[in-house]
N, C-alpha and C. Protein backbone atom coordinates (compact mmCIF):
# COMPACT_ATOMS: atom_id res chain seq x y z
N UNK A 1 11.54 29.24 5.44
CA UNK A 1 12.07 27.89 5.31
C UNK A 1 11.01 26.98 4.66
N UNK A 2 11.61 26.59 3.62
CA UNK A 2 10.55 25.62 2.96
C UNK A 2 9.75 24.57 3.58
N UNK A 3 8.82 23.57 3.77
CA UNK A 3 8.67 22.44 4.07
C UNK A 3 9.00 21.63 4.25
N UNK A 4 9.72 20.78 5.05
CA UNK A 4 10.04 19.08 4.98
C UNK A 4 9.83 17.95 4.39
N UNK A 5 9.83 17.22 3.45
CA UNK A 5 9.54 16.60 2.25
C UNK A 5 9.27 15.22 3.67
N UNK A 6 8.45 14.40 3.31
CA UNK A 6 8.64 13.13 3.34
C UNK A 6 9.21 12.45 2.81
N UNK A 7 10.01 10.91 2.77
CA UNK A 7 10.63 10.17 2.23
C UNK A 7 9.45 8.56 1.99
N UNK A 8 9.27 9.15 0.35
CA UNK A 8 7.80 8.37 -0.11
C UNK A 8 8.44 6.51 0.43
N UNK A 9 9.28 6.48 0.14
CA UNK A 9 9.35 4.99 0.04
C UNK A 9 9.73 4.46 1.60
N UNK A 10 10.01 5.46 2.66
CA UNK A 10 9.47 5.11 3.76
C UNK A 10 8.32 5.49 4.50
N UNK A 11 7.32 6.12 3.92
CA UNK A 11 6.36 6.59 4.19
C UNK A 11 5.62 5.42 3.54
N UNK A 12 5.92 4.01 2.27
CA UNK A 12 4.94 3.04 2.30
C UNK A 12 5.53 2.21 2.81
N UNK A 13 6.02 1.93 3.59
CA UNK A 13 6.60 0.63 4.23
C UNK A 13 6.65 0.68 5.69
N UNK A 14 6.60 2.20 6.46
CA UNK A 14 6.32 2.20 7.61
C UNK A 14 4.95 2.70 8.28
N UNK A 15 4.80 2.53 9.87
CA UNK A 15 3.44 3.16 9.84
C UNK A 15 3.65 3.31 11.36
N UNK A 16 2.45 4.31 11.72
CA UNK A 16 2.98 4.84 13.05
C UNK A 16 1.81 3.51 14.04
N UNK A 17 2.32 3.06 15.40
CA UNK A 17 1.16 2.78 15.61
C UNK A 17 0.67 3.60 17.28
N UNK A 18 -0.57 3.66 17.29
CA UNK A 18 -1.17 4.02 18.59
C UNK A 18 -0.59 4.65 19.16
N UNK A 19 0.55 3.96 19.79
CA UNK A 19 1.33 4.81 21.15
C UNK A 19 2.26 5.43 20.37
N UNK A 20 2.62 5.95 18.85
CA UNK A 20 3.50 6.53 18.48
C UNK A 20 5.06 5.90 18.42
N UNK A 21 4.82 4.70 17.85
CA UNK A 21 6.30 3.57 17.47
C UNK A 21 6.12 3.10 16.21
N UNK A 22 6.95 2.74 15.52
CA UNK A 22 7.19 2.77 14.34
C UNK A 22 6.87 1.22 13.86
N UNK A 23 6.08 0.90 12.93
CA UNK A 23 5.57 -0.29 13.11
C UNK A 23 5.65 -1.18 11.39
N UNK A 24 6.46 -1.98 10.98
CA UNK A 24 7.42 -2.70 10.00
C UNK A 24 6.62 -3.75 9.39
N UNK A 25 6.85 -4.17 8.24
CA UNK A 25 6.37 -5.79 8.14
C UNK A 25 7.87 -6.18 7.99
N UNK A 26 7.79 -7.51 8.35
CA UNK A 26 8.75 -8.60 7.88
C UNK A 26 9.51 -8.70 6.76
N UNK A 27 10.74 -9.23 6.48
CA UNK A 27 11.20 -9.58 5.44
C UNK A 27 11.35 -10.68 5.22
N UNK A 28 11.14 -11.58 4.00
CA UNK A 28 12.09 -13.06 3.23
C UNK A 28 10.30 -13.76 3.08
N UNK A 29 9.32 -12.84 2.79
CA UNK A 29 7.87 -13.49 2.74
C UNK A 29 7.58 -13.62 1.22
N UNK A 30 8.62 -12.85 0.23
CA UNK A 30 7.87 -12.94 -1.40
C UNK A 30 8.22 -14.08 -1.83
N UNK A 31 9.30 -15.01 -2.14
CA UNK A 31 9.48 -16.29 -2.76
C UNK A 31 10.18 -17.19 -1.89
N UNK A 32 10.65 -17.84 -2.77
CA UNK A 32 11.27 -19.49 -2.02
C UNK A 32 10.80 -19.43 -0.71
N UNK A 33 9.61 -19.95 -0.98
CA UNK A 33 8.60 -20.43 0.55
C UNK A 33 8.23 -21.31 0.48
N UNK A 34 8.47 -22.62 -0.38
CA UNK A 34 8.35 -24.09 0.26
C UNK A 34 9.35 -24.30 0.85
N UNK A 35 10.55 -24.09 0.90
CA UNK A 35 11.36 -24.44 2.07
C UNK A 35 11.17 -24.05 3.73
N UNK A 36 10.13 -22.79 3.51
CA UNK A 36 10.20 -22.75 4.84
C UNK A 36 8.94 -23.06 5.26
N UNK A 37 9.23 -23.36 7.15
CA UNK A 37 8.08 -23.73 7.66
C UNK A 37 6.77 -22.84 7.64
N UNK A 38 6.21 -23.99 7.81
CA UNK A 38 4.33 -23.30 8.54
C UNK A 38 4.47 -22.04 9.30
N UNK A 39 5.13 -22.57 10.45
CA UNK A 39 5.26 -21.79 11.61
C UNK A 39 6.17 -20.37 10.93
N UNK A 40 6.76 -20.24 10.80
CA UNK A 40 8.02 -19.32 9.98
C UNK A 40 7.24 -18.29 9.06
N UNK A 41 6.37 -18.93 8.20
CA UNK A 41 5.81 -17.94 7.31
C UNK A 41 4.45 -17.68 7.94
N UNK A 42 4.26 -17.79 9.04
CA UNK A 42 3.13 -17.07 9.86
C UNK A 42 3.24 -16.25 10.94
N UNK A 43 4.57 -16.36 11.47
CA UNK A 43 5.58 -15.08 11.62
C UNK A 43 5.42 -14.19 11.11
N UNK A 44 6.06 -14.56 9.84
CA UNK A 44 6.61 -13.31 8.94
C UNK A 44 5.58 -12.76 8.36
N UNK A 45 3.71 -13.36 8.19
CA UNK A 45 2.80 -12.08 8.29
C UNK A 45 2.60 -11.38 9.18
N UNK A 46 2.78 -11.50 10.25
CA UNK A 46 2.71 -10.34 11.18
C UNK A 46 3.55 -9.38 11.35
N UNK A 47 2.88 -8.20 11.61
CA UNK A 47 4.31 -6.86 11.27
C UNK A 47 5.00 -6.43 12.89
N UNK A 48 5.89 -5.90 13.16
CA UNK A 48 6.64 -5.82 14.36
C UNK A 48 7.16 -4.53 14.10
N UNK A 49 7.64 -4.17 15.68
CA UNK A 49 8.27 -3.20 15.65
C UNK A 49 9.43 -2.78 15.05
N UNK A 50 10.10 -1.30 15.36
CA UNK A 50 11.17 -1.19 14.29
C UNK A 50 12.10 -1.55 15.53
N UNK A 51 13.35 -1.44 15.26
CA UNK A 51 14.06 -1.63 16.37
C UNK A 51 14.65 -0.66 16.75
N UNK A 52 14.98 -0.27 18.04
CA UNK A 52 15.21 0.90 18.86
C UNK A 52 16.81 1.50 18.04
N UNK A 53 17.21 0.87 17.85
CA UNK A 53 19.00 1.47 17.65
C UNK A 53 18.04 2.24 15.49
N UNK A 54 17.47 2.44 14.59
CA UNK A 54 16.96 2.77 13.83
C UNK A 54 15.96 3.62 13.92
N UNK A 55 14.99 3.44 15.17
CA UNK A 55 13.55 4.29 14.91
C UNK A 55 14.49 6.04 14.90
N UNK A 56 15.40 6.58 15.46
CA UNK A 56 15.81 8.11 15.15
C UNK A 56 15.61 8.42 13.95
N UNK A 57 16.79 7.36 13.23
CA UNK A 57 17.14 7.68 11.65
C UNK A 57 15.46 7.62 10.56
N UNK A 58 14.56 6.40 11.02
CA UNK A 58 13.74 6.50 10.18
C UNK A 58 12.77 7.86 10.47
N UNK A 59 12.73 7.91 11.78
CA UNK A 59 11.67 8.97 11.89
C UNK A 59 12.10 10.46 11.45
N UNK A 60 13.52 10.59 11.26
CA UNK A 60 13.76 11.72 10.21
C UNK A 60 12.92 11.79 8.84
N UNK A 61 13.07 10.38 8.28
CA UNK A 61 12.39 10.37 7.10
C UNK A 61 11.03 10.74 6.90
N UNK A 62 10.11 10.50 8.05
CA UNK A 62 8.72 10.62 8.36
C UNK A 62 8.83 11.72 8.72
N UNK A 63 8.57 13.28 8.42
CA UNK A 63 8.41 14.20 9.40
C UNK A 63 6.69 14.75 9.48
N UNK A 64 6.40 13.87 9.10
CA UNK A 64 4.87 14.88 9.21
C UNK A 64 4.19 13.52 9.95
N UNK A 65 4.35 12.50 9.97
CA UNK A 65 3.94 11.67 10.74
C UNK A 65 3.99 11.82 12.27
């Protein structure tokens, strides 16, 4: 049986962390950001978890992770 490929373009956008959970950045951070707040776009640099009803499906994509 051949190898399991990774899925490159979730392999750069996700990342495992520490305890083994799947760990995201934010979305709506590349443009139209003078409308939003201070507070809002300092949120959205910080990265968060994936959410439980998804981490199965993505971690198919990751198999060597």
């Amino acid at each position: 049986m051949p190898k399991m490929k990774t899925h490159r373009g979730a392999a750069k956008r996700l990342k495992r962390s520490g305890s083994g959970k799947l760990v995201r950045h934010r979305a709506n951070k590349s443009h139209i950001l003078t409308k939003k707040d201070r507070k809002r776009k300092r949120r959205l640099r910080k990265a968060t978890l994936v959410s439980a009803a998804d981490v199965r499906r993505l971690k198919r994509l990751l198999p060597g992770t």
